[in-house]
Protein backbone atom coordinates (compact mmCIF):
# COMPACT_ATOMS: atom_id res chain seq x y z
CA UNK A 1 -30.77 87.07 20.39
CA UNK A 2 -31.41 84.39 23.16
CA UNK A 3 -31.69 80.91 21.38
CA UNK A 4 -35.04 78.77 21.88
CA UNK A 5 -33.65 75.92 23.29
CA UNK A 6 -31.31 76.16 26.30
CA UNK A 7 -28.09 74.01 26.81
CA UNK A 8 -28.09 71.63 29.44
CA UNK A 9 -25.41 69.35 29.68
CA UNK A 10 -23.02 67.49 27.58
CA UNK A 11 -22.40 63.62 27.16
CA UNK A 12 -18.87 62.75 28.36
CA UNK A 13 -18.92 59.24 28.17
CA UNK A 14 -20.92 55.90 28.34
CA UNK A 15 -20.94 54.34 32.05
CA UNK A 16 -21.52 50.52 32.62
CA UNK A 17 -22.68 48.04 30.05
CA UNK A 18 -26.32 49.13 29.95
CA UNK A 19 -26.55 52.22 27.98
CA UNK A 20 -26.03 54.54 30.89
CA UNK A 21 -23.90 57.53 29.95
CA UNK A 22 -22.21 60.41 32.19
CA UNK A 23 -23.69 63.71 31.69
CA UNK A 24 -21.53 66.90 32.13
CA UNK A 25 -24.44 69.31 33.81
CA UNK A 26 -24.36 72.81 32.41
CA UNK A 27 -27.47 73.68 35.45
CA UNK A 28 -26.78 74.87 38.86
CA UNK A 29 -29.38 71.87 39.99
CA UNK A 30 -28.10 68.60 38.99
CA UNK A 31 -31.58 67.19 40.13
CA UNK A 32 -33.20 69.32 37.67
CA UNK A 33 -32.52 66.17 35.58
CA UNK A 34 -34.86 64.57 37.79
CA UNK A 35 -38.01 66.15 36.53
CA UNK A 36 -36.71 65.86 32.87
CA UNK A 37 -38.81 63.24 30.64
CA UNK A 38 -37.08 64.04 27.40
CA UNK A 39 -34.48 66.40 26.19
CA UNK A 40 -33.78 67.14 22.40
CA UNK A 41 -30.21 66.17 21.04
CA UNK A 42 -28.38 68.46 18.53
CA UNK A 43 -27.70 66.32 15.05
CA UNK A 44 -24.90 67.58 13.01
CA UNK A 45 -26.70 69.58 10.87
CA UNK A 46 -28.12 71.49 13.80
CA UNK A 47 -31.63 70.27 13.82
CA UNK A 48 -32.91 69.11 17.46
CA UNK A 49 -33.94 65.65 17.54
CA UNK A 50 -36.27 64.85 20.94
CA UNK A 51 -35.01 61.99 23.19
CA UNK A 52 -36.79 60.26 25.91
CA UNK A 53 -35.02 59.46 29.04
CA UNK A 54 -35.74 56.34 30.88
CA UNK A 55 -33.45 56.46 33.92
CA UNK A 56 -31.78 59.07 35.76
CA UNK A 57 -29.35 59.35 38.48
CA UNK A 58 -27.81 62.42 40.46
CA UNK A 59 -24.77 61.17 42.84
CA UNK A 60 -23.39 64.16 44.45
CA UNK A 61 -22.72 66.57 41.61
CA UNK A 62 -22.43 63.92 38.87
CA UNK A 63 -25.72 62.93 36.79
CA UNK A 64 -26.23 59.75 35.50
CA UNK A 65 -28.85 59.08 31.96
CA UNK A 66 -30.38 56.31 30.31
CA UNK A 67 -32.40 57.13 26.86
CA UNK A 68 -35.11 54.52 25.51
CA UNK A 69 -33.41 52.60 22.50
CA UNK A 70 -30.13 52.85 24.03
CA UNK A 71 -29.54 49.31 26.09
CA UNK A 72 -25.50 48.60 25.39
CA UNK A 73 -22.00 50.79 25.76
CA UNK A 74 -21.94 50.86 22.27
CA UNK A 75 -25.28 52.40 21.72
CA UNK A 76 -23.97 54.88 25.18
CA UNK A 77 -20.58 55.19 22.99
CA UNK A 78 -22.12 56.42 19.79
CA UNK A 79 -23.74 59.13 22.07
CA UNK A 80 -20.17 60.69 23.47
CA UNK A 81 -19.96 64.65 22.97
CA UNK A 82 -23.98 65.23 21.87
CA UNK A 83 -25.13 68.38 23.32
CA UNK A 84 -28.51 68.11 25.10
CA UNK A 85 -30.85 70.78 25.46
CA UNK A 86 -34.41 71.89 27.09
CA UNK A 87 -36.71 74.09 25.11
CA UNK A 88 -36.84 77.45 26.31
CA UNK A 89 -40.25 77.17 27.67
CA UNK A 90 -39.87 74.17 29.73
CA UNK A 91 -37.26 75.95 31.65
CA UNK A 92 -37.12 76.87 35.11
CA UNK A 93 -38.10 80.39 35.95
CA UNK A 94 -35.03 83.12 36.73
CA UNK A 95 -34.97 85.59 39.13
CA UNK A 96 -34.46 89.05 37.99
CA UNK A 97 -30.73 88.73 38.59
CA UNK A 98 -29.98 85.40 37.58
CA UNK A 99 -29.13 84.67 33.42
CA UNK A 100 -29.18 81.13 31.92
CA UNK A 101 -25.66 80.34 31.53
CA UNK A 102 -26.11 78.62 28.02
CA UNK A 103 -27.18 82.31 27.16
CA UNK A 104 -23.84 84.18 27.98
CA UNK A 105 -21.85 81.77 26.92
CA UNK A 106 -19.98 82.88 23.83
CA UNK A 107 -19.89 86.86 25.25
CA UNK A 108 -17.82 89.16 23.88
CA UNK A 109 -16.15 90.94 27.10
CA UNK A 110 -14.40 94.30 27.28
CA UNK A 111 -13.22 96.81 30.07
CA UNK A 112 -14.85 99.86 31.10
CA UNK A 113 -13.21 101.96 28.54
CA UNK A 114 -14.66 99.32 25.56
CA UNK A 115 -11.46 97.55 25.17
CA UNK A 116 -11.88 94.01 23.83
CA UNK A 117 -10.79 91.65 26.35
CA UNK A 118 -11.89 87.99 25.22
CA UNK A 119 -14.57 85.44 24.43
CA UNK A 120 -17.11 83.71 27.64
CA UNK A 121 -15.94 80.08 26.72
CA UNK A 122 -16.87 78.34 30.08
CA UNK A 123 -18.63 79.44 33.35
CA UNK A 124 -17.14 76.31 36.29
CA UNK A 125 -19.77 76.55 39.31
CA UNK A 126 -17.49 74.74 41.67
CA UNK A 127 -19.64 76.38 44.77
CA UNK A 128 -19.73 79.99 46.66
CA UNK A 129 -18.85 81.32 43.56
CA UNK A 130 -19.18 80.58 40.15
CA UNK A 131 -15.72 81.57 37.65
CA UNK A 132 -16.03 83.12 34.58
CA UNK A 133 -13.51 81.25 31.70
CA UNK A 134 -12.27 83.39 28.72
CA UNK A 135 -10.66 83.00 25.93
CA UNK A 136 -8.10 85.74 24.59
CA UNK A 137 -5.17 86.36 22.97
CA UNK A 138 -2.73 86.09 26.12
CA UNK A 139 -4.66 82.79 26.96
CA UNK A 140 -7.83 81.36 29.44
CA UNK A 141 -8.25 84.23 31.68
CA UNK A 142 -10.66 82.60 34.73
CA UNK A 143 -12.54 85.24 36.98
CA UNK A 144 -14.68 84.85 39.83
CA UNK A 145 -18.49 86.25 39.12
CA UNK A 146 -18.53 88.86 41.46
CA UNK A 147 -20.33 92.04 41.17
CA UNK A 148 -17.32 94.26 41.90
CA UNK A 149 -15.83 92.53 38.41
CA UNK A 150 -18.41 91.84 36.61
CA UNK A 151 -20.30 95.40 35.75
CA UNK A 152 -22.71 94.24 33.39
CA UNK A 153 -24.46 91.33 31.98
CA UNK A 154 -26.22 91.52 28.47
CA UNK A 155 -26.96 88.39 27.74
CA UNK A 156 -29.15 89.21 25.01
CA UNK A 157 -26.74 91.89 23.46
CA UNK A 158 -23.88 89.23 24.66
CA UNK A 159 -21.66 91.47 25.96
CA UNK A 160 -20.31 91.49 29.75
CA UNK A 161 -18.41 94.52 31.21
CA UNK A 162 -15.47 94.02 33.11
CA UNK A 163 -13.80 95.99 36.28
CA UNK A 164 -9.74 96.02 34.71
CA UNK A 165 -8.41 97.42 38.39
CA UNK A 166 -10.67 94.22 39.43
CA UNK A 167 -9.47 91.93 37.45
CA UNK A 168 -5.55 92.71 38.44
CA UNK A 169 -6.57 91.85 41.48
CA UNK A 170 -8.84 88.58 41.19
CA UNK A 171 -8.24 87.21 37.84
CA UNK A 172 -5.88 84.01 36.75
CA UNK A 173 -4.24 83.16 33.42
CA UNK A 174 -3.72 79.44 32.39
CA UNK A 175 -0.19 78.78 32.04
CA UNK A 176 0.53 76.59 29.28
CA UNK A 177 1.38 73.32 31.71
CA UNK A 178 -2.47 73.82 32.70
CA UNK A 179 -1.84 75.53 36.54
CA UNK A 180 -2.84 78.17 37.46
CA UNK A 181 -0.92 81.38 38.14
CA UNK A 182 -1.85 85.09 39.15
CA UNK A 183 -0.28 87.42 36.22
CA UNK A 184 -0.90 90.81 35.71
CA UNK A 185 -3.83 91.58 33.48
């Protein structure tokens, strides 16, 4: 079942003195944060508390926040790792094609035959083509989101389909000293 609020970024860290913090976008539009006069915070006990934003900044790919009530690094500090999320409604409108990635994310993926293959962790959208992180037992498998690999999408049944002759071919494991290096799936 699709969540009502969507996932939008991440707090990684406080920048300057002045309550700014660094915001890891979870959006393929970084200046979607633009528009954005408020976004709700997720407390510990999972309830959404709303927070109005008084200053925002997109440099390249990197966005930039400042809430009301926050004014110092400590007050950015105290914010590091909070989740921030859009209710569903306010949220852009998808072509037929397109899925939110905040509703995929946790997955369950298997081949064509129904074989379990791992957990959607992570989606990177570096450019051209977004990649596809799983968890499984053998380690972070990364694969590119193409439509020869992946066969299906369900995000509301989260479960995605992959191609296993596919994913020998364009798929990556995680070695354990964090590079990268083609292994046989």
């Amino acid at each position: 079942m699709l969540q009502p609020y969507l996932l939008i970024g991440e707090i990684v860290r406080p920048q300057g003195i002045r309550g700014e913090v660094k915001v890891r976008h979870y959006t393929d539009d970084p200046a979607r944060f633009e528009a954005l006069t408020s976004v709700l915070l997720q407390e510990m006990d999972g309830g959404m508390v709303p927070m109005s934003i008084r200053g925002c900044k997109v440099r390249q790919n990197d966005v930039f926040l400042t809430f009301d009530g926050v004014s110092d690094r400590n007050g950015a500090e105290a914010l590091r790792g909070v989740k921030l999320y859009i209710d569903r409604s306010n949220a852009r409108k998808l072509d037929e094609d397109q899925v939110f990635i905040a509703d995929i994310l946790g997955a369950s993926a298997y081949d064509r035959a129904g074989n379990a293959i791992g957990t959607l962790k992570e989606v990177l959208t570096p450019g051209g083509v977004d990649i596809f992180v799983f968890t499984t037992p053998r380690g972070m498998l990364m694969v590119p989101a193409l439509k020869t690999v992946l066969l299906e999408l369900d995000a509301a049944g989260g479960k995605i389909v992959l191609d296993e002759a596919r994913l020998s071919e364009v798929a990556m494991f995680e070695d354990r000293d964090s590079h990268t290096v083609p292994r046989d799936i």
